[in-house]
C-alpha atoms as a PDB file:
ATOM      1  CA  UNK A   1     -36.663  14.455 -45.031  1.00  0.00           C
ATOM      2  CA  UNK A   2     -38.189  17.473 -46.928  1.00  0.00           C
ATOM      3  CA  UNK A   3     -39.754  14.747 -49.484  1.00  0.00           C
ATOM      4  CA  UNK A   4     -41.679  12.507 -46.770  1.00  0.00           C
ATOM      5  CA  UNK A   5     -43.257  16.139 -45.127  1.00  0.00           C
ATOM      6  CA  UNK A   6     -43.868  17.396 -48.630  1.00  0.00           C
ATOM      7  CA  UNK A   7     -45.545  14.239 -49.021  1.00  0.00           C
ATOM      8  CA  UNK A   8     -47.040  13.611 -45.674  1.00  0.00           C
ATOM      9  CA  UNK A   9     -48.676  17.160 -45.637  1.00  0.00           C
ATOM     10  CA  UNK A  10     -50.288  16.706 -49.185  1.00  0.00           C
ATOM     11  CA  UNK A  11     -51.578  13.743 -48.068  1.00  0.00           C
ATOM     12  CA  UNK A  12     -53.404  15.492 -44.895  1.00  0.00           C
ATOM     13  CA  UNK A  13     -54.305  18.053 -46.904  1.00  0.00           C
ATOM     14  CA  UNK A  14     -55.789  16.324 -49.511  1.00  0.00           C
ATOM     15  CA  UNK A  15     -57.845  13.808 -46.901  1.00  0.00           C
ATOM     16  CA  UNK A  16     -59.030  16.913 -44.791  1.00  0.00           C
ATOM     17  CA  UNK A  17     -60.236  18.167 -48.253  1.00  0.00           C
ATOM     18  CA  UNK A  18     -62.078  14.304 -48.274  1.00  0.00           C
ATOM     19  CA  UNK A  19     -60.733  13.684 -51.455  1.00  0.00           C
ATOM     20  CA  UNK A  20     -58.713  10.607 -50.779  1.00  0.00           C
ATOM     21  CA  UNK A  21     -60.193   7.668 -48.880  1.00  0.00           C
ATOM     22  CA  UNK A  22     -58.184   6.564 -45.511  1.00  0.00           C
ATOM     23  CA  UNK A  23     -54.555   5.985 -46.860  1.00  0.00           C
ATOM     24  CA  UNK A  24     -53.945   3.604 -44.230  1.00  0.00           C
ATOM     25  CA  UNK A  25     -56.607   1.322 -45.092  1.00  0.00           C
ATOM     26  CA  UNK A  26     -55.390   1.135 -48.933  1.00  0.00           C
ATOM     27  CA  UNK A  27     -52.389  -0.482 -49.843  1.00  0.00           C
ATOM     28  CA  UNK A  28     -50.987   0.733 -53.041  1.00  0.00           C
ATOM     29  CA  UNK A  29     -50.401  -1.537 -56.111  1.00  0.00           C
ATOM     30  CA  UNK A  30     -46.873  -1.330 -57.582  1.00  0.00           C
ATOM     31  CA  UNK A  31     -46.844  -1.974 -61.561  1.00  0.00           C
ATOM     32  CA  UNK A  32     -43.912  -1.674 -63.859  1.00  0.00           C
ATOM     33  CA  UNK A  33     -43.798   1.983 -64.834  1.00  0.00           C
ATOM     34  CA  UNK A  34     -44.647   3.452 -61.540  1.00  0.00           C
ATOM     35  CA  UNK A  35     -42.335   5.874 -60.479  1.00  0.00           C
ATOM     36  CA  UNK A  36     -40.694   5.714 -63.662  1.00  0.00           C
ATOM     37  CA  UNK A  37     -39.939   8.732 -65.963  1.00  0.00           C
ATOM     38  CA  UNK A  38     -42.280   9.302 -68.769  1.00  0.00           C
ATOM     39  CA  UNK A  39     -39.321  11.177 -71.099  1.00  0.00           C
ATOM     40  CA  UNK A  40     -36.542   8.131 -69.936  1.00  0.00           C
ATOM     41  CA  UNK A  41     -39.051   5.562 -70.651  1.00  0.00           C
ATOM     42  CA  UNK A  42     -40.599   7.252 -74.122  1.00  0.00           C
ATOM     43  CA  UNK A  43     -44.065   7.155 -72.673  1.00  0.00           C
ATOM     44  CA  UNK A  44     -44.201  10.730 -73.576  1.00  0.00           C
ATOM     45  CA  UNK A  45     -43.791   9.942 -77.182  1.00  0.00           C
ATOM     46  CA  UNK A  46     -47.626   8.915 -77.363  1.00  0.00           C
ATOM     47  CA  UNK A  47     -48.461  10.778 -74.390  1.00  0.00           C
ATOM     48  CA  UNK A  48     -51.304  13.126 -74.418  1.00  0.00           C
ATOM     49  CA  UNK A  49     -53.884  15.305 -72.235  1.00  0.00           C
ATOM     50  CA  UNK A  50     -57.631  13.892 -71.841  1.00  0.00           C
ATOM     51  CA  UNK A  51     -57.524  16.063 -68.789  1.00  0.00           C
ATOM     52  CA  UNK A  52     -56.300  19.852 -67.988  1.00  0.00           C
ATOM     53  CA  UNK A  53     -57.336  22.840 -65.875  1.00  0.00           C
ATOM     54  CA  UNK A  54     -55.954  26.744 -65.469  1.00  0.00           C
ATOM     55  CA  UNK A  55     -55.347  28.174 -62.272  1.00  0.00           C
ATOM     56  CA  UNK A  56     -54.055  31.324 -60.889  1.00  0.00           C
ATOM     57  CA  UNK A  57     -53.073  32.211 -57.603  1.00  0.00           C
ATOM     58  CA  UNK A  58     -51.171  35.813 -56.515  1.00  0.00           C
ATOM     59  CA  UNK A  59     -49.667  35.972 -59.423  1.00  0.00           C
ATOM     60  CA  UNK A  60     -49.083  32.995 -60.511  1.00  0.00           C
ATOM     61  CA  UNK A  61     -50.845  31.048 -63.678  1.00  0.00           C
ATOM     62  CA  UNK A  62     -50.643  28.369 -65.733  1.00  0.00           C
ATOM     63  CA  UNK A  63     -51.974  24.919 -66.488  1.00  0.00           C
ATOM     64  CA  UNK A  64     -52.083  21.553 -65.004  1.00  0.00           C
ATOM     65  CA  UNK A  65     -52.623  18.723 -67.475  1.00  0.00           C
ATOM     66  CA  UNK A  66     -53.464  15.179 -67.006  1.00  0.00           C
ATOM     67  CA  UNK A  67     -51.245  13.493 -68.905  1.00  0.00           C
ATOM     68  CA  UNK A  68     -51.742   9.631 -70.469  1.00  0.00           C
ATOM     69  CA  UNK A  69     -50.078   7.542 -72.611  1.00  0.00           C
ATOM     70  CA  UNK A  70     -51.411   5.157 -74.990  1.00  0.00           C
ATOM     71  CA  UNK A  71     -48.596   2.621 -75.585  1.00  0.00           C
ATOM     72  CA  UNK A  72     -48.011   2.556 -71.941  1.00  0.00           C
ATOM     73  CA  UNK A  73     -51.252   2.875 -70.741  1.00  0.00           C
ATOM     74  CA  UNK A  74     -49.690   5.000 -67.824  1.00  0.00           C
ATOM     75  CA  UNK A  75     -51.044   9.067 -66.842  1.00  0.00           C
ATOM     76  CA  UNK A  76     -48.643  11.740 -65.001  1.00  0.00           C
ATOM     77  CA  UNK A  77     -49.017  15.481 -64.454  1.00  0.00           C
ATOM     78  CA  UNK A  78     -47.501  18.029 -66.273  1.00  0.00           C
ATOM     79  CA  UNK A  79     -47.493  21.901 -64.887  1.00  0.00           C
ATOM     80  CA  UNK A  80     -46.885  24.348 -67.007  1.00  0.00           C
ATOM     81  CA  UNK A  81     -46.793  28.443 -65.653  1.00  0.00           C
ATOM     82  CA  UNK A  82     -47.117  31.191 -67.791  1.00  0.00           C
ATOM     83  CA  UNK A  83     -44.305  32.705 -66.765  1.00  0.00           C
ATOM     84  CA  UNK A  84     -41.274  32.171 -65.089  1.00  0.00           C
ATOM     85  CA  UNK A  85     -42.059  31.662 -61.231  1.00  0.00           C
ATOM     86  CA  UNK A  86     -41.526  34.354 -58.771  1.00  0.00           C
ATOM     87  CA  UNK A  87     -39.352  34.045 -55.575  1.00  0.00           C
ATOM     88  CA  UNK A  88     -40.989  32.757 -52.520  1.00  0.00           C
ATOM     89  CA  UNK A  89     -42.549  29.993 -53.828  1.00  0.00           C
ATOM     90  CA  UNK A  90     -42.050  26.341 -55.166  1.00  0.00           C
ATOM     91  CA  UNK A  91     -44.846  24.866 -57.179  1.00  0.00           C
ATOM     92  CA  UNK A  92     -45.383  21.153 -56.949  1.00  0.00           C
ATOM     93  CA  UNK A  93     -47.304  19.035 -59.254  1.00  0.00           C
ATOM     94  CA  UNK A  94     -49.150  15.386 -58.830  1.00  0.00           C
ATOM     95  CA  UNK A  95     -50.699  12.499 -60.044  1.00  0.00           C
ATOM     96  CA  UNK A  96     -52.790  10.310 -58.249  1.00  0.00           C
ATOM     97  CA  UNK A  97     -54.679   6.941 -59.260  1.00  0.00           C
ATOM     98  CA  UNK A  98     -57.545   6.907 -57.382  1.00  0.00           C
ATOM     99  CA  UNK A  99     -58.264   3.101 -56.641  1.00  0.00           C
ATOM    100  CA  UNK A 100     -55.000   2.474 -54.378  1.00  0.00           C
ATOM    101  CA  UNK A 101     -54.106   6.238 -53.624  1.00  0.00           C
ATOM    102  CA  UNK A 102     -50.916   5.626 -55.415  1.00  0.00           C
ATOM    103  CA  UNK A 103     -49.081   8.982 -55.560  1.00  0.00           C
ATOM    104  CA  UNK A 104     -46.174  10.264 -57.455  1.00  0.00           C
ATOM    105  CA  UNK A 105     -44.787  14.028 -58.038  1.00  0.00           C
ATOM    106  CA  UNK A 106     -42.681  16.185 -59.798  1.00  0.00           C
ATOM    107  CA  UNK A 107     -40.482  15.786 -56.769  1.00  0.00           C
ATOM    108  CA  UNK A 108     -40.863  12.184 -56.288  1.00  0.00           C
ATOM    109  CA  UNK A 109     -39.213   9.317 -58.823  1.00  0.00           C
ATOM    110  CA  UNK A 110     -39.512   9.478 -62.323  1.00  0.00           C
ATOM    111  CA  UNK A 111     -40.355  13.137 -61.715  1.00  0.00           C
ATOM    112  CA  UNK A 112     -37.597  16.072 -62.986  1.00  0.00           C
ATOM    113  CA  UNK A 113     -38.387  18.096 -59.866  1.00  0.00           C
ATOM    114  CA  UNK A 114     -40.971  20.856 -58.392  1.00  0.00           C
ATOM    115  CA  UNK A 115     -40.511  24.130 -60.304  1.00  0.00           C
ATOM    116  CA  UNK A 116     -38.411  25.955 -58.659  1.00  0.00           C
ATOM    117  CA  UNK A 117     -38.405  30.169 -58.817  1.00  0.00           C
ATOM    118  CA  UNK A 118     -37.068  31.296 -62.522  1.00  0.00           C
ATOM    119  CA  UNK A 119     -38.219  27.583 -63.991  1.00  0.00           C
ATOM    120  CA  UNK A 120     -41.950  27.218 -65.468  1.00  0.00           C
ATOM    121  CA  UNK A 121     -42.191  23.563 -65.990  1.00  0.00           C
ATOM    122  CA  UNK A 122     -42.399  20.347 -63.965  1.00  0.00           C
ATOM    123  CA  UNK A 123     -43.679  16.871 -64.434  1.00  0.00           C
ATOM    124  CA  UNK A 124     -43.961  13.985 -62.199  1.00  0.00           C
ATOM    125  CA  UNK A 125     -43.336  10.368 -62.273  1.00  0.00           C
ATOM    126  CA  UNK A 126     -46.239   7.894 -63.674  1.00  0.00           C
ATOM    127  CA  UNK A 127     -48.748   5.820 -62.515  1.00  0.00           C
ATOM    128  CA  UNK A 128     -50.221   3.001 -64.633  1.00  0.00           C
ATOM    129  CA  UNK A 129     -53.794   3.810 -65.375  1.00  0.00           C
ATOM    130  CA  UNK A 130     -55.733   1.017 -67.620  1.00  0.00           C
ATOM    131  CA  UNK A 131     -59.137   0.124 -66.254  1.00  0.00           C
ATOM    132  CA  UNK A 132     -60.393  -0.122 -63.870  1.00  0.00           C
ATOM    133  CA  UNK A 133     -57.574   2.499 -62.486  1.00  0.00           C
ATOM    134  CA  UNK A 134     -58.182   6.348 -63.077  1.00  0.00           C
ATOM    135  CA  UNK A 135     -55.765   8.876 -62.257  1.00  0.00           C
ATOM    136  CA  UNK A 136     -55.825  12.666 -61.729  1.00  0.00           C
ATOM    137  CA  UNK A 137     -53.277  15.462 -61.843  1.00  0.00           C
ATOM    138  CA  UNK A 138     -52.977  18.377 -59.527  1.00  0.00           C
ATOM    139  CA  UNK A 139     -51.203  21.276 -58.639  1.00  0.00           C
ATOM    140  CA  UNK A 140     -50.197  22.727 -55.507  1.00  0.00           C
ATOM    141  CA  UNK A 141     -48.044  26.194 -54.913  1.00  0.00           C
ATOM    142  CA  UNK A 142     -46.172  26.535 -52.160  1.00  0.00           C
ATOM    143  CA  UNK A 143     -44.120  29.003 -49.525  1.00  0.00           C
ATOM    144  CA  UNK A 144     -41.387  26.721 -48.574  1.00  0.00           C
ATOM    145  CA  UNK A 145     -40.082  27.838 -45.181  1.00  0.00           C
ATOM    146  CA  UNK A 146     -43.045  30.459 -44.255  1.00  0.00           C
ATOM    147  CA  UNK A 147     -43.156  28.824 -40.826  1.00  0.00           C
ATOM    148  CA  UNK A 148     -39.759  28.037 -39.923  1.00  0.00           C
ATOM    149  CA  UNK A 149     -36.865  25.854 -41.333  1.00  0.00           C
ATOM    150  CA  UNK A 150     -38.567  22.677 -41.982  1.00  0.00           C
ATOM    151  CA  UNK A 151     -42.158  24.334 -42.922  1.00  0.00           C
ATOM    152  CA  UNK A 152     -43.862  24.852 -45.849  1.00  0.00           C
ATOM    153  CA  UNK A 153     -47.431  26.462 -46.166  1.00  0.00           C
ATOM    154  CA  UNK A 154     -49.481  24.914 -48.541  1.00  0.00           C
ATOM    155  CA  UNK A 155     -51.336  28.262 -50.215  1.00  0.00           C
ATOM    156  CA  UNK A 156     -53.098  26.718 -53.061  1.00  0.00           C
ATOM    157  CA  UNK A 157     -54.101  23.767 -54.844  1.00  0.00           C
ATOM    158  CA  UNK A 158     -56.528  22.729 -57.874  1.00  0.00           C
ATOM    159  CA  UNK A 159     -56.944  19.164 -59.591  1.00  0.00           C
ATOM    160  CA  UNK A 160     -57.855  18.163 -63.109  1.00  0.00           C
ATOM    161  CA  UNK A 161     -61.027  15.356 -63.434  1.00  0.00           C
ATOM    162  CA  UNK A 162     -59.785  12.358 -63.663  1.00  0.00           C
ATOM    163  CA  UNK A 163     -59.514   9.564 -66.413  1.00  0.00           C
END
């Protein structure tokens, strides 16, 4: 439950922002090493970052990279803080191919999970990204339960360019 409204409010978010184009109207394609992990597969062996941006918010600061990989011609985002992250928030990272929408987290599969207060690293599943697909990465930091129970507040996001 907590993944489909983490993932149904990004993707409202994100649209309000008019950065995505109608979800409903794009179906998403499904190739081999979507969703998969890019440290099970080995993707991450020749994986590297054409893309990256810094970002700080109250506090907290680090970098998003774009990640891609050349033998398997996939991309996935990588967060990395400066520092250990505080309590009271979650941070959340993302990749998104931009032709289908196709969208795939550090909480989502393949991913090893949104960093979490004390941890400073996350990264998400992949995406497969040869032409004519481009991907980007982005981060988002979070107050889970600043509303209620089953209520997060979304206080910050920033995205790399995308390749």
């Amino acid at each position: 439950m907590w993944h489909k409204l983490r993932i149904s409010m990004l993707v409202s978010i994100v649209s309000v922002l008019g950065l995505f184009v109608s979800i409903h109207s794009v179906s998403a394609a499904n190739y081999y090493y979507d969703g998969k992990s890019p440290v099970a597969t080995g993707c991450n062996n020749t994986g590297w970052s054409p893309k990256s941006t810094t970002f700080s918010y109250n506090g907290i600061s680090g970098t998003v990279y774009l990640m891609f990989s050349s033998s398997c011609k996939t991309a996935w985002a990588f967060v990395k803080l400066n520092k250990a992250l505080p309590k009271g928030y979650n941070v959340q990272g993302w990749i998104n191919r931009t032709k289908d929408q196709k969208i795939m987290g550090c909480s989502t599969s393949g991913g090893n999970g949104d960093i979490l207060p004390g941890q400073t690293t996350c990264y998400s599943g992949m995406v497969y990204d040869l032409n004519p697909n481009t991907s980007h990465a982005s981060v988002q930091i979070i107050k889970p339960n600043a509303c209620g129970p089953n209520c997060h507040i979304f206080e910050y996001s920033k995205y790399t360019g995308s390749y």
